[in-house]
N, C-alpha and C. Protein backbone atom coordinates (compact mmCIF):
# COMPACT_ATOMS: atom_id res chain seq x y z
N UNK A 1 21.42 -9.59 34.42
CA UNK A 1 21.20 -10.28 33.15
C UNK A 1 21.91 -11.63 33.19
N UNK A 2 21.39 -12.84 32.96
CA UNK A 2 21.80 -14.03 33.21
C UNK A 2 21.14 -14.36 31.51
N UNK A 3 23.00 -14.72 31.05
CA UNK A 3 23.29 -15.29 29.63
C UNK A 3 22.68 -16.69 29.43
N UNK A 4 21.42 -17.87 29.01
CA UNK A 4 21.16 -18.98 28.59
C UNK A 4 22.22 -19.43 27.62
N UNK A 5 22.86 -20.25 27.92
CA UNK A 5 23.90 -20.52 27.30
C UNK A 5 22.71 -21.97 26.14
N UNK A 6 22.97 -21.73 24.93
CA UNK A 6 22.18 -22.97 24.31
C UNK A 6 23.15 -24.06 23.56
N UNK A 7 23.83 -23.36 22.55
CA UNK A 7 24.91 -24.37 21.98
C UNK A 7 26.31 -23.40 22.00
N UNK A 8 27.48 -24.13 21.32
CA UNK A 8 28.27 -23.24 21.17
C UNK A 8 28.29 -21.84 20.42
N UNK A 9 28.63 -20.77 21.09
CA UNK A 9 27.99 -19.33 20.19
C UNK A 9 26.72 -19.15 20.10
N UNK A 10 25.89 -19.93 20.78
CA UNK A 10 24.26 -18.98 20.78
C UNK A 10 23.84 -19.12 22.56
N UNK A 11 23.32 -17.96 22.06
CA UNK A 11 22.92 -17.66 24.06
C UNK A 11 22.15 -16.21 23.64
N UNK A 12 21.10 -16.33 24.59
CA UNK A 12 20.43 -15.57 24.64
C UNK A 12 19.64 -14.49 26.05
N UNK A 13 19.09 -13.60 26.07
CA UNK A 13 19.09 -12.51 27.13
C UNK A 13 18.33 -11.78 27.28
N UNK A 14 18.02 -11.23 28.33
CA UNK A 14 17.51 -9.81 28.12
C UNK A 14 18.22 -8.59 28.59
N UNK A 15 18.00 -7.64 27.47
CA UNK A 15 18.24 -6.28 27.14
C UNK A 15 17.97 -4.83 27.09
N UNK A 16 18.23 -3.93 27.47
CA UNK A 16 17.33 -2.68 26.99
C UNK A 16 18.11 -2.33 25.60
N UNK A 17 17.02 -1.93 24.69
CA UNK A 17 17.78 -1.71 23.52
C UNK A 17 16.80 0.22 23.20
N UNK A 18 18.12 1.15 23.07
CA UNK A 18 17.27 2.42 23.06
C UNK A 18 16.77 2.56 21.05
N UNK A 19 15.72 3.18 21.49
CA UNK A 19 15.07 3.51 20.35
C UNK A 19 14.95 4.99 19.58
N UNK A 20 14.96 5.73 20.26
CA UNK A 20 14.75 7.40 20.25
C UNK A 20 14.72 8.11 21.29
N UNK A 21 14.21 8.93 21.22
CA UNK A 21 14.05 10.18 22.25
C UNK A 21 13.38 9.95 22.87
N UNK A 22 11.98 9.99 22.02
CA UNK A 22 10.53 9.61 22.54
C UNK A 22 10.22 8.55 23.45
N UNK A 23 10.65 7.00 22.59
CA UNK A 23 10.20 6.25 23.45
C UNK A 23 11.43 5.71 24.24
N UNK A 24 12.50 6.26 23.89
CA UNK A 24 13.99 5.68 25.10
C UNK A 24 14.54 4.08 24.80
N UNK A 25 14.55 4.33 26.58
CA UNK A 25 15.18 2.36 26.13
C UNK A 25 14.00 1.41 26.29
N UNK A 26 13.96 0.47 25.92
CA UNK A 26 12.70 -0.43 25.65
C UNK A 26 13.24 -1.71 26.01
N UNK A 27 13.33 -2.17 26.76
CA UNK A 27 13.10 -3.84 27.05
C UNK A 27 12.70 -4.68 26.11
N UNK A 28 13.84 -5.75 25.75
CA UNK A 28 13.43 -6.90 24.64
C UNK A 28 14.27 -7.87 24.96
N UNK A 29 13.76 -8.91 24.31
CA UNK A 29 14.60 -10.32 24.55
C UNK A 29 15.67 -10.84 23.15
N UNK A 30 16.56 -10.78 23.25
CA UNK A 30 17.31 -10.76 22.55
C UNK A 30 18.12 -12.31 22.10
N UNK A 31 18.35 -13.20 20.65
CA UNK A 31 18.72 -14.57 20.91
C UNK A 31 19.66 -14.07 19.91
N UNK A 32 20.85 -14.85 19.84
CA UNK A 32 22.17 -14.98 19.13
C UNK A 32 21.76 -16.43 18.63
N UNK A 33 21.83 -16.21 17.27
CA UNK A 33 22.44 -17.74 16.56
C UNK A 33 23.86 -17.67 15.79
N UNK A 34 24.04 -18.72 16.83
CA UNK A 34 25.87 -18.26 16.14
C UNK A 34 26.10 -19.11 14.59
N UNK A 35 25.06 -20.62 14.78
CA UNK A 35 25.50 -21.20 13.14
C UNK A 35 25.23 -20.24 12.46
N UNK A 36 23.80 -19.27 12.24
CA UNK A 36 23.75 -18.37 11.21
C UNK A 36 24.75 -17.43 11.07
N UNK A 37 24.68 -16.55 12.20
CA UNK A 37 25.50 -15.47 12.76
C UNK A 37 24.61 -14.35 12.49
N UNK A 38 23.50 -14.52 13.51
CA UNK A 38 22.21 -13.83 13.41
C UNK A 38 22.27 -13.12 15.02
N UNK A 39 22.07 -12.05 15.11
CA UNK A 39 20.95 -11.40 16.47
C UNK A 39 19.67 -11.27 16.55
N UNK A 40 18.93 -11.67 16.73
CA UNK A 40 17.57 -11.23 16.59
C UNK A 40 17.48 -10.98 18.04
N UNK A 41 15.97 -9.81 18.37
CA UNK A 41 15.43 -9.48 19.14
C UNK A 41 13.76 -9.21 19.03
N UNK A 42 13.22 -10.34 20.32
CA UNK A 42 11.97 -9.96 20.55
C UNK A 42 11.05 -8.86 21.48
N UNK A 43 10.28 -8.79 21.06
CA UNK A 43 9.19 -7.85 22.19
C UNK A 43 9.39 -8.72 23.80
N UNK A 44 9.65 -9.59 23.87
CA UNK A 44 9.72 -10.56 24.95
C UNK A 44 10.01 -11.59 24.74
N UNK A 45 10.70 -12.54 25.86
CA UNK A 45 10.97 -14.14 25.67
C UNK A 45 9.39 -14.37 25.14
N UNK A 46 8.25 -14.46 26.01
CA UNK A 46 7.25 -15.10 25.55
C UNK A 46 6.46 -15.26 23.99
N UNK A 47 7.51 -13.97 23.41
CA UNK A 47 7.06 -14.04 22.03
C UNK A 47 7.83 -14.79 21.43
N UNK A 48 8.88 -15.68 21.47
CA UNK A 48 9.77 -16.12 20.90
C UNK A 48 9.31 -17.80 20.72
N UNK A 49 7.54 -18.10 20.13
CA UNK A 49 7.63 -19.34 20.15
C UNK A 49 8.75 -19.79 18.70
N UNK A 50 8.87 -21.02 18.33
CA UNK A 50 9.31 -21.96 17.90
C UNK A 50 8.50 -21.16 15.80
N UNK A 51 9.76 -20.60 14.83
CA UNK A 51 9.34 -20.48 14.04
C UNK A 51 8.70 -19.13 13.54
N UNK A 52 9.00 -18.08 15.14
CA UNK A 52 7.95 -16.78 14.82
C UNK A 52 9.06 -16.04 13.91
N UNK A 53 9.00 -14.87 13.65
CA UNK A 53 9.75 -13.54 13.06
C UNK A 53 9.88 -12.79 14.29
N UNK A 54 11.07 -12.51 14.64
CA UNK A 54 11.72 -11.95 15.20
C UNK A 54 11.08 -10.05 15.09
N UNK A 55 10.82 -9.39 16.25
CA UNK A 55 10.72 -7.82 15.91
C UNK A 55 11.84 -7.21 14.88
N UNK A 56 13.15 -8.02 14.76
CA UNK A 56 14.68 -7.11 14.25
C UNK A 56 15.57 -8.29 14.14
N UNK A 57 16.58 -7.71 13.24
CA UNK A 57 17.40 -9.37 13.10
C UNK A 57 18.53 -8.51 12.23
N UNK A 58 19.98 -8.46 13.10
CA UNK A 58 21.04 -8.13 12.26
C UNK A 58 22.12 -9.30 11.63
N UNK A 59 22.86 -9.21 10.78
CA UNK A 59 23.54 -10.53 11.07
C UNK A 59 25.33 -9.37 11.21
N UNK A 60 25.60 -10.45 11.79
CA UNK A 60 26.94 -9.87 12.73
C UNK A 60 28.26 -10.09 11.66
N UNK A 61 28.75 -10.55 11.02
CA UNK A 61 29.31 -10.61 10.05
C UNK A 61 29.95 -9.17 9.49
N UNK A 62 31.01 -8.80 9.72
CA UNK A 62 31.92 -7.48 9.83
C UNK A 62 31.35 -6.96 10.47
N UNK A 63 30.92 -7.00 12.10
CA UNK A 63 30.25 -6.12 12.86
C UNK A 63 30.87 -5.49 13.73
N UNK A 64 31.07 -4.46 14.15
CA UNK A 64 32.16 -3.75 15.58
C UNK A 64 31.12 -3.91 16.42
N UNK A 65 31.43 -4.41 17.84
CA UNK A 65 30.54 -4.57 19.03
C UNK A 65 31.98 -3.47 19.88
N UNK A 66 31.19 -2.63 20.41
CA UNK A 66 31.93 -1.46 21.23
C UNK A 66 31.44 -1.36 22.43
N UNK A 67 32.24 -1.35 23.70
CA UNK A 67 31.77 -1.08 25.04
C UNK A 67 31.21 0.51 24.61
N UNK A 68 30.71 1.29 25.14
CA UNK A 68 30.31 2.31 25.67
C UNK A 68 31.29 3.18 27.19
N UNK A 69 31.65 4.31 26.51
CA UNK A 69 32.21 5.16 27.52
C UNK A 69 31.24 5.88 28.24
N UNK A 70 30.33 6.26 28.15
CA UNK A 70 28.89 6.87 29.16
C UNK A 70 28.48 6.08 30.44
N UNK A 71 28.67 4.83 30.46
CA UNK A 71 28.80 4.18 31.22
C UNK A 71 29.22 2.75 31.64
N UNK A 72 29.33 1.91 32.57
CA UNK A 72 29.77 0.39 32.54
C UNK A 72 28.63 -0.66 32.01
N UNK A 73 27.33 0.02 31.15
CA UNK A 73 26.37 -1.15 31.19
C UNK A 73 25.80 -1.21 29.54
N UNK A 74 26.51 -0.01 28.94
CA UNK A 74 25.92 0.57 27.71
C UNK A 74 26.75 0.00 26.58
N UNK A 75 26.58 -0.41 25.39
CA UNK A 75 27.36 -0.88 24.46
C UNK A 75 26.77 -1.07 22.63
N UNK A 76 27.34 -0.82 21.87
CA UNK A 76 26.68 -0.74 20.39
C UNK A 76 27.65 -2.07 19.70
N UNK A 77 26.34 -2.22 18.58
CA UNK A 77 26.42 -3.15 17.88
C UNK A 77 26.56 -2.32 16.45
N UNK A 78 27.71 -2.27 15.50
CA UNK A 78 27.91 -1.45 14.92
C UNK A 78 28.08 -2.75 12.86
N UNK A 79 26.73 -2.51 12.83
CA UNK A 79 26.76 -3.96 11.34
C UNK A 79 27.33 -3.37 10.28
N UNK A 80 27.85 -4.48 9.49
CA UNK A 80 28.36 -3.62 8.01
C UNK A 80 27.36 -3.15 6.96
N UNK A 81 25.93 -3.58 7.48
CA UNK A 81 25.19 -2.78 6.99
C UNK A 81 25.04 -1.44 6.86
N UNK A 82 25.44 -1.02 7.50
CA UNK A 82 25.24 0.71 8.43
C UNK A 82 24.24 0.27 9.20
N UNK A 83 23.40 -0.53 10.00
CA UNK A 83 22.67 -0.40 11.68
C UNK A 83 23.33 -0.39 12.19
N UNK A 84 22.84 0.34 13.48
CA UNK A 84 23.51 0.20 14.66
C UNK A 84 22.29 -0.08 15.98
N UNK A 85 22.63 -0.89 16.45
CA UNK A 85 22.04 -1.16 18.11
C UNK A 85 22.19 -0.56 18.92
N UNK A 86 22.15 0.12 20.08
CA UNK A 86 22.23 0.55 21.18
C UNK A 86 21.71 -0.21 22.29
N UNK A 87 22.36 -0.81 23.10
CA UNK A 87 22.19 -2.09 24.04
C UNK A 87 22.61 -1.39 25.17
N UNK A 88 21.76 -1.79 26.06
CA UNK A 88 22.45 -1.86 27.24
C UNK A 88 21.97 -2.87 28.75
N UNK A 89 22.66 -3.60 29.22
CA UNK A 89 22.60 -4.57 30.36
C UNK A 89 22.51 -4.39 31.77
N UNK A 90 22.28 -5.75 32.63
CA UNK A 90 21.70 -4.96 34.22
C UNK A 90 23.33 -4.41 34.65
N UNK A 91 24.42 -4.90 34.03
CA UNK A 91 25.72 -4.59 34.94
C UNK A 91 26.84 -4.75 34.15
N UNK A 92 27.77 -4.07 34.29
CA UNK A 92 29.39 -4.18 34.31
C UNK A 92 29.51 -5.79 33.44
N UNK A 93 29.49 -6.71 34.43
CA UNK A 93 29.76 -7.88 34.13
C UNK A 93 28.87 -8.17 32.79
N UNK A 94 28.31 -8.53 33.29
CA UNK A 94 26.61 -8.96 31.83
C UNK A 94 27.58 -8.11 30.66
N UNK A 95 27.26 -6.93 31.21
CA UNK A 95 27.89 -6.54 29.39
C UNK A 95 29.30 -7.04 28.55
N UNK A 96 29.79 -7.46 29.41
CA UNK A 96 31.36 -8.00 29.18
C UNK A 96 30.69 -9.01 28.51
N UNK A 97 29.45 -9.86 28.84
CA UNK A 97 29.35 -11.28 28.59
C UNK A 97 28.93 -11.03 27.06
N UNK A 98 28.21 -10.16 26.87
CA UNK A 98 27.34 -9.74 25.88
C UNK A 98 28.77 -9.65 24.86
N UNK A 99 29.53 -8.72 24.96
CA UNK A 99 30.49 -7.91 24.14
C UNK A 99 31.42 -9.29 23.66
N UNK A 100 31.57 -10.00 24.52
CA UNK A 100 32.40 -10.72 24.54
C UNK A 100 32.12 -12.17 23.13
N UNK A 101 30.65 -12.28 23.43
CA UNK A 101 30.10 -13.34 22.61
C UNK A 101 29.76 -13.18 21.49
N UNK A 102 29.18 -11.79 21.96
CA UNK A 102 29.01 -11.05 20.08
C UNK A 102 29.78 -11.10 18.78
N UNK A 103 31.19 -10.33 19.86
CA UNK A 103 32.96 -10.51 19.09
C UNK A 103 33.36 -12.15 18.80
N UNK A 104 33.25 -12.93 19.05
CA UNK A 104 33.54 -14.27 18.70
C UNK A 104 32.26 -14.45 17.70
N UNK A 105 31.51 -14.37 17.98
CA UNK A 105 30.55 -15.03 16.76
C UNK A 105 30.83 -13.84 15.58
N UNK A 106 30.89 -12.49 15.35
CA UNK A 106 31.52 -11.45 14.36
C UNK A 106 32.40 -12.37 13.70
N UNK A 107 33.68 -11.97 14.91
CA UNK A 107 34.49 -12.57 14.52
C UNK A 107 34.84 -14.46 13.07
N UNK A 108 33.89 -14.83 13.70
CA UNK A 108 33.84 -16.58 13.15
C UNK A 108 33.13 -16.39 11.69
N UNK A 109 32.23 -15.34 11.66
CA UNK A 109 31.54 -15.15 10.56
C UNK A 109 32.43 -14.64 9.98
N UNK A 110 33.08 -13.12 9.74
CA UNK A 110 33.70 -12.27 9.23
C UNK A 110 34.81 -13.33 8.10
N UNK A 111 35.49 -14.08 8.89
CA UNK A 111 36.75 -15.07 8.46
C UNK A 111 35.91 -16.41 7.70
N UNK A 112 34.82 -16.78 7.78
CA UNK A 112 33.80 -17.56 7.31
C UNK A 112 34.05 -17.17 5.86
N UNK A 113 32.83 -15.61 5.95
CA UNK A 113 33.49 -14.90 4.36
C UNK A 113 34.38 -14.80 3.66
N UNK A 114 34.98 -14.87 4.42
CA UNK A 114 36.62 -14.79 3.46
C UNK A 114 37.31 -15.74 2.92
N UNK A 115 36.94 -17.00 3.98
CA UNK A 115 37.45 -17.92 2.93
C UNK A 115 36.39 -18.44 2.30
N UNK A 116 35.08 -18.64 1.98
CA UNK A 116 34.65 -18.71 0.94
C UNK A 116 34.33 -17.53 -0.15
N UNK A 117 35.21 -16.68 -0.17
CA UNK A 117 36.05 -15.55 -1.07
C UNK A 117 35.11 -14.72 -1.61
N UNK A 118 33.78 -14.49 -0.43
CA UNK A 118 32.33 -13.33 -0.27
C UNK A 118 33.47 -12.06 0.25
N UNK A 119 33.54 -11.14 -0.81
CA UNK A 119 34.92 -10.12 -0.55
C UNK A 119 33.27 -9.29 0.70
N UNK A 120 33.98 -9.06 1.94
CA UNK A 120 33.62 -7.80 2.55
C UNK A 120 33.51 -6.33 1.94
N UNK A 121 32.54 -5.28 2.30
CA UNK A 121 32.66 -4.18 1.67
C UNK A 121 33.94 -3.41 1.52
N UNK A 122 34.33 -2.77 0.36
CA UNK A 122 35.66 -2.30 0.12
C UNK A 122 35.73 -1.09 1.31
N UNK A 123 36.77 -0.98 1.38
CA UNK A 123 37.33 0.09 2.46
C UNK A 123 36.60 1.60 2.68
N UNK A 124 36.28 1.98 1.13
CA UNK A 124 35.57 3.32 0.84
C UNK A 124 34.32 2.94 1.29
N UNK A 125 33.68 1.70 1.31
CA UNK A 125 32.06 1.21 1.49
C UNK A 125 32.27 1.34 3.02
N UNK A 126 33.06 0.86 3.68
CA UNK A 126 32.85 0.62 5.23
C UNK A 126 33.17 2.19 5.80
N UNK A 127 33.51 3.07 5.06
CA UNK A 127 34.62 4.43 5.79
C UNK A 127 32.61 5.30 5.15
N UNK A 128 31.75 5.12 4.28
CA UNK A 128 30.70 5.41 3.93
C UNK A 128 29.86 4.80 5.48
N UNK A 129 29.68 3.93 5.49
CA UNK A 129 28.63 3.09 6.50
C UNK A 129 29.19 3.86 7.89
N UNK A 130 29.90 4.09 8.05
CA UNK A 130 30.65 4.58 9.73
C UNK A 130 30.69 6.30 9.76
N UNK A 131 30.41 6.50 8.37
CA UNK A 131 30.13 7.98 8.09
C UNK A 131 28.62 8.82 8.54
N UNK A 132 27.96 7.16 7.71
CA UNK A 132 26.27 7.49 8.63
C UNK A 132 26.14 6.93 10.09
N UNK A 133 26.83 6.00 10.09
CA UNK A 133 26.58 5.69 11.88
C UNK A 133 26.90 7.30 12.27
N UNK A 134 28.06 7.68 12.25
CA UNK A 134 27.93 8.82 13.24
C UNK A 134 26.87 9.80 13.04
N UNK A 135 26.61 10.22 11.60
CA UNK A 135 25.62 11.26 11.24
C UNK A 135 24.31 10.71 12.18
N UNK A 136 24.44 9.55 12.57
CA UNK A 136 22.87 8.92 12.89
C UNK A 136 23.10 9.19 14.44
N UNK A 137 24.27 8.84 14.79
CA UNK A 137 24.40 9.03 16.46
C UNK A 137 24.09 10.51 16.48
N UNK A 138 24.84 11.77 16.06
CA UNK A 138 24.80 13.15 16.11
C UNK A 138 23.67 13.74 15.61
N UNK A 139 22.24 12.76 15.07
CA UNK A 139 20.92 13.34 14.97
C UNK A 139 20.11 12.83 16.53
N UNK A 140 20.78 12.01 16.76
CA UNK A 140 20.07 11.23 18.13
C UNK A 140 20.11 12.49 19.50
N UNK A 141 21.72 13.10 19.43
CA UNK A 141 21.99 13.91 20.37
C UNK A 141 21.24 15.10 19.90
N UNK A 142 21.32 15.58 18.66
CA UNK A 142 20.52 16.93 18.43
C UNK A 142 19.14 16.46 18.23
N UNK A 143 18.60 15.34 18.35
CA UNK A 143 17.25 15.58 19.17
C UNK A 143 16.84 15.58 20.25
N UNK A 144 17.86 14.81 21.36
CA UNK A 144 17.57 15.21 22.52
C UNK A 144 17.80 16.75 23.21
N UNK A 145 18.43 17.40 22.39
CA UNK A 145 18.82 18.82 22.45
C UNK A 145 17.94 19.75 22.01
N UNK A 146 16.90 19.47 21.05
CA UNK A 146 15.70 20.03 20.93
C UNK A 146 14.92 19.92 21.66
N UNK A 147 14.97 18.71 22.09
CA UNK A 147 13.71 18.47 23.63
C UNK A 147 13.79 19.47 24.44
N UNK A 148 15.07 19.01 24.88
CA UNK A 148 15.97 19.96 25.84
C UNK A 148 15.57 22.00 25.87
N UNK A 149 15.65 22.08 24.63
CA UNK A 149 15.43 23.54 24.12
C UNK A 149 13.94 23.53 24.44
N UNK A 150 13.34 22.83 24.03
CA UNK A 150 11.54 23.13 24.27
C UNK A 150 10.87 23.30 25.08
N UNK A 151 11.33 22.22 26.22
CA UNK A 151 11.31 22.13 27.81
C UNK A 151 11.86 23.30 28.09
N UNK A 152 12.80 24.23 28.20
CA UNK A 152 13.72 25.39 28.58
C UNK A 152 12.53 26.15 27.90
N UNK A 153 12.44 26.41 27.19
CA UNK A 153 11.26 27.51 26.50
C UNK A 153 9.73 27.87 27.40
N UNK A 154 9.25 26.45 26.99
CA UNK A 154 7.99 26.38 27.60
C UNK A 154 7.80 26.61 29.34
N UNK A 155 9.18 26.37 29.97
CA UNK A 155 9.31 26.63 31.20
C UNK A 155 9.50 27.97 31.97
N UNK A 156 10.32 28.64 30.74
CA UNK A 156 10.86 29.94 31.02
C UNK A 156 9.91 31.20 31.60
N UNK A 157 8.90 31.09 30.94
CA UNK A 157 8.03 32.37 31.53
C UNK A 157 6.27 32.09 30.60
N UNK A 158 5.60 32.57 31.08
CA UNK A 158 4.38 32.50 30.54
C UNK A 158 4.07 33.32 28.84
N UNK A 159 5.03 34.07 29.04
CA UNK A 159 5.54 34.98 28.14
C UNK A 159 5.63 33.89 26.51
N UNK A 160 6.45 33.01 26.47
CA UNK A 160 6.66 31.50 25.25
C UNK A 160 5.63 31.99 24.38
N UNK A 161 3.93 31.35 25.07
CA UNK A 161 3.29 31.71 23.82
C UNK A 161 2.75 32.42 23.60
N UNK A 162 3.00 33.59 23.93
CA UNK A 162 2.82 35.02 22.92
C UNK A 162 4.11 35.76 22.41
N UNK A 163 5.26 35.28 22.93
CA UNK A 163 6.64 35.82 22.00
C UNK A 163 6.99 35.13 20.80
N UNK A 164 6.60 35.92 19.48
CA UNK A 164 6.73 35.34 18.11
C UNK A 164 8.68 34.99 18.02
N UNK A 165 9.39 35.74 19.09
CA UNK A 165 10.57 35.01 18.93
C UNK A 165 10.79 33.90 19.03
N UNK A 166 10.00 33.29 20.49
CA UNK A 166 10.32 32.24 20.93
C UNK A 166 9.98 31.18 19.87
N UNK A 167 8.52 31.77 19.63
CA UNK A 167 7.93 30.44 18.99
C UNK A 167 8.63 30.26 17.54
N UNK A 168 9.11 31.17 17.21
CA UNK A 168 9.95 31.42 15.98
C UNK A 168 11.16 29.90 15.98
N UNK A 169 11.64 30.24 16.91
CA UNK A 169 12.95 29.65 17.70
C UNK A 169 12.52 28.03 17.89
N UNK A 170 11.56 27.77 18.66
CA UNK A 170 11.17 26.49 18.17
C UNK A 170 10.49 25.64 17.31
N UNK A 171 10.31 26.88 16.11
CA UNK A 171 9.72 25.93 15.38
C UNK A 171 10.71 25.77 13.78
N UNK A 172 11.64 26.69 13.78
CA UNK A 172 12.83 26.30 13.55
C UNK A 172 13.41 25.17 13.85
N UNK A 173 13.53 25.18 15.30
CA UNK A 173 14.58 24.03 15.93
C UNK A 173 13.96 22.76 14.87
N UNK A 174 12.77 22.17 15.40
CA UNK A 174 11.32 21.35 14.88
C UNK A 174 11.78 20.59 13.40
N UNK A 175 11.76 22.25 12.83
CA UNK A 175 11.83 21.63 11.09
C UNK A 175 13.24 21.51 10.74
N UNK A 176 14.26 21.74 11.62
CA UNK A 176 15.68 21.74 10.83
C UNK A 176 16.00 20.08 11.34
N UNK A 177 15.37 20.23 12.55
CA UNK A 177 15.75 18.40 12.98
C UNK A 177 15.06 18.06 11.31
N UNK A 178 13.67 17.78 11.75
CA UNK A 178 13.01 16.94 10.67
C UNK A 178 13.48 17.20 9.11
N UNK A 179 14.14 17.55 8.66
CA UNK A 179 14.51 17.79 7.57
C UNK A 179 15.94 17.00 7.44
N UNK A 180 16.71 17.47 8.44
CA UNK A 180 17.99 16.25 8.90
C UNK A 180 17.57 14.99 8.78
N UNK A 181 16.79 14.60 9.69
CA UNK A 181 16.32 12.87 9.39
C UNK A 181 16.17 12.52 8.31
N UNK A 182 15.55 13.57 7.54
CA UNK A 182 14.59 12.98 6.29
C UNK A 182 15.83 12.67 5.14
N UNK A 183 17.04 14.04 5.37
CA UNK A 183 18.40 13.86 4.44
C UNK A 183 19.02 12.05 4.82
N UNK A 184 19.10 11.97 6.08
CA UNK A 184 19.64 10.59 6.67
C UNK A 184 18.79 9.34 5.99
N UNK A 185 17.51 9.62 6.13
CA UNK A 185 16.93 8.75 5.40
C UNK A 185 16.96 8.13 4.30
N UNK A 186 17.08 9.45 3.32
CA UNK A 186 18.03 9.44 1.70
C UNK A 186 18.78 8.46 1.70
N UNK A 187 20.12 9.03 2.41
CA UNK A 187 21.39 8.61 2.02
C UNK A 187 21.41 6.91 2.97
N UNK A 188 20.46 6.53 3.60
CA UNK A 188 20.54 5.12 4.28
C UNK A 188 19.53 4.38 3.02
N UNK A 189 18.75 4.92 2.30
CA UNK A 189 18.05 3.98 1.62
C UNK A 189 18.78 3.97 0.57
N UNK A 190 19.91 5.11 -0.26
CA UNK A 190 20.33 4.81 -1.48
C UNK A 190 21.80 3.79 -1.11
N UNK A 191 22.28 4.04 -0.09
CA UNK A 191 23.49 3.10 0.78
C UNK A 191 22.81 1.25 0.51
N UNK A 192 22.14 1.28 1.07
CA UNK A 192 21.30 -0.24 1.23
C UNK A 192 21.02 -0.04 -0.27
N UNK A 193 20.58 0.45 -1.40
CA UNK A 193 20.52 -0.25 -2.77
C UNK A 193 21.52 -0.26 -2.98
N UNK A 194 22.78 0.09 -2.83
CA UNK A 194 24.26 -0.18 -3.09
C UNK A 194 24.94 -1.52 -3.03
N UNK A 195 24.63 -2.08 -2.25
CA UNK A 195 25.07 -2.93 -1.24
C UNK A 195 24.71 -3.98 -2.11
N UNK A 196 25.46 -5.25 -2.24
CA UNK A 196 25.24 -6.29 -2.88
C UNK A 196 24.63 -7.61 -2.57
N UNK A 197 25.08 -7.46 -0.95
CA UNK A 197 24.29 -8.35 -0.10
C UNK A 197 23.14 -7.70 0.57
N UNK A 198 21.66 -7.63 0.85
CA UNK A 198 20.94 -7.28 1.37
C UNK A 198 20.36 -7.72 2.68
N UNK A 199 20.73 -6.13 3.74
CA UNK A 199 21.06 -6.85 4.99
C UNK A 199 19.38 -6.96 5.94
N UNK A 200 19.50 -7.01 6.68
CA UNK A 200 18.17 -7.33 7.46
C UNK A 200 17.87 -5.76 8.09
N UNK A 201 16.85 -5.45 8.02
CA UNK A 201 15.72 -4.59 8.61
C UNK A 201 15.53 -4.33 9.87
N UNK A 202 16.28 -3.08 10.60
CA UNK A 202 16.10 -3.16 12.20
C UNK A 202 14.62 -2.52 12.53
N UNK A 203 13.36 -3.10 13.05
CA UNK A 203 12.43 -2.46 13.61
C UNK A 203 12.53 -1.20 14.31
N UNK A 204 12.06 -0.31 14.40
CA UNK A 204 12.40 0.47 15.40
C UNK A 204 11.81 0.82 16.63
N UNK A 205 11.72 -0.28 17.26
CA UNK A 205 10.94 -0.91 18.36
C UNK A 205 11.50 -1.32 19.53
């Protein structure tokens, strides 16, 4: 991954940014504007003429940018919206570059707000938003854990679909996920009418 350096604080890249289960990590082109203190990400550089809408657009402004312990290339973008990104780069290095630029432009914004005396979310608002990030990370893993279970099922013996246990068993698994999301969903759309500033819309693309 080779950073385009454009002005001070904007540079732009490409990324895998994961999406779900289903469709994984997805390749996009990703631009930082640091005067705004914007991320946006496209379907590709080539979509990025002059004036388009961006696929996704967070603005970084109280944002935690976190390396990733799973590996040296993986890293989240953690907004005071409650989104979160999941990024990850060709290498070690690249991601340092990434983490590194993100946190300075956060950073420049965050202190921006403050002194023109835009109070950040109160302590209980941000300890709420980091409450659903995780609920959102720990639906991500228990859906790949349903996969996981289904694949194990369907593999196990020919036996699956005619044992009303089995099928019992996964179609349980099925509706307790989907019913989880749908609670997450709730509590992320009544969170965002809370919120006084209204933050930008991550595609899920």
């Amino acid at each position: 991954m080779d950073l385009q350096t454009m002005k001070p604080r904007q540079f732009s890249g490409q990324l895998y940014k994961y999406t779900n289960v289903m469709k994984g990590w997805q390749y996009r082109y990703f631009m930082v504007d640091g005067s705004s203190g914007h991320l946006h990400y496209y379907l590709c550089e080539g979509e990025k003429p002059d004036g388009a809408i961006p696929r996704g657009s967070v603005h970084l402004a109280g944002a935690v940018i976190c390396p990733s312990e799973e590996d040296s290339k993986t890293f989240t973008v953690n907004c005071a919206s409650g989104d979160m990104l999941k990024l990850r780069a060709s290498d070690a290095r690249a991601r340092q570059e990434w983490v590194n630029g993100l946190r300075a432009v956060a950073e420049s914004h965050t202190k921006s707000i403050s002194v023109n005396s835009t109070p950040l979310p109160p302590r209980e608002h941000l300890a709420v938003l980091d409450a659903i990030g995780c609920a959102k990370a720990q639906l991500q893993r228990t859906e790949l854990a349903d996969t996981t279970l289904c694949r194990a099922l369907e593999s196990s013996s020919a036996s699956f679909f005619t044992d009303p246990n089995l099928l019992l068993l996964k179609a349980t698994s099925a509706a307790s996920l989907h019913c989880l999301f749908q609670c997450l969903n709730i509590l992320q759309r009544n969170q965002h009418q809370q919120q006084a500033r209204t933050g930008f819309v991550i595609d899920d693309d």
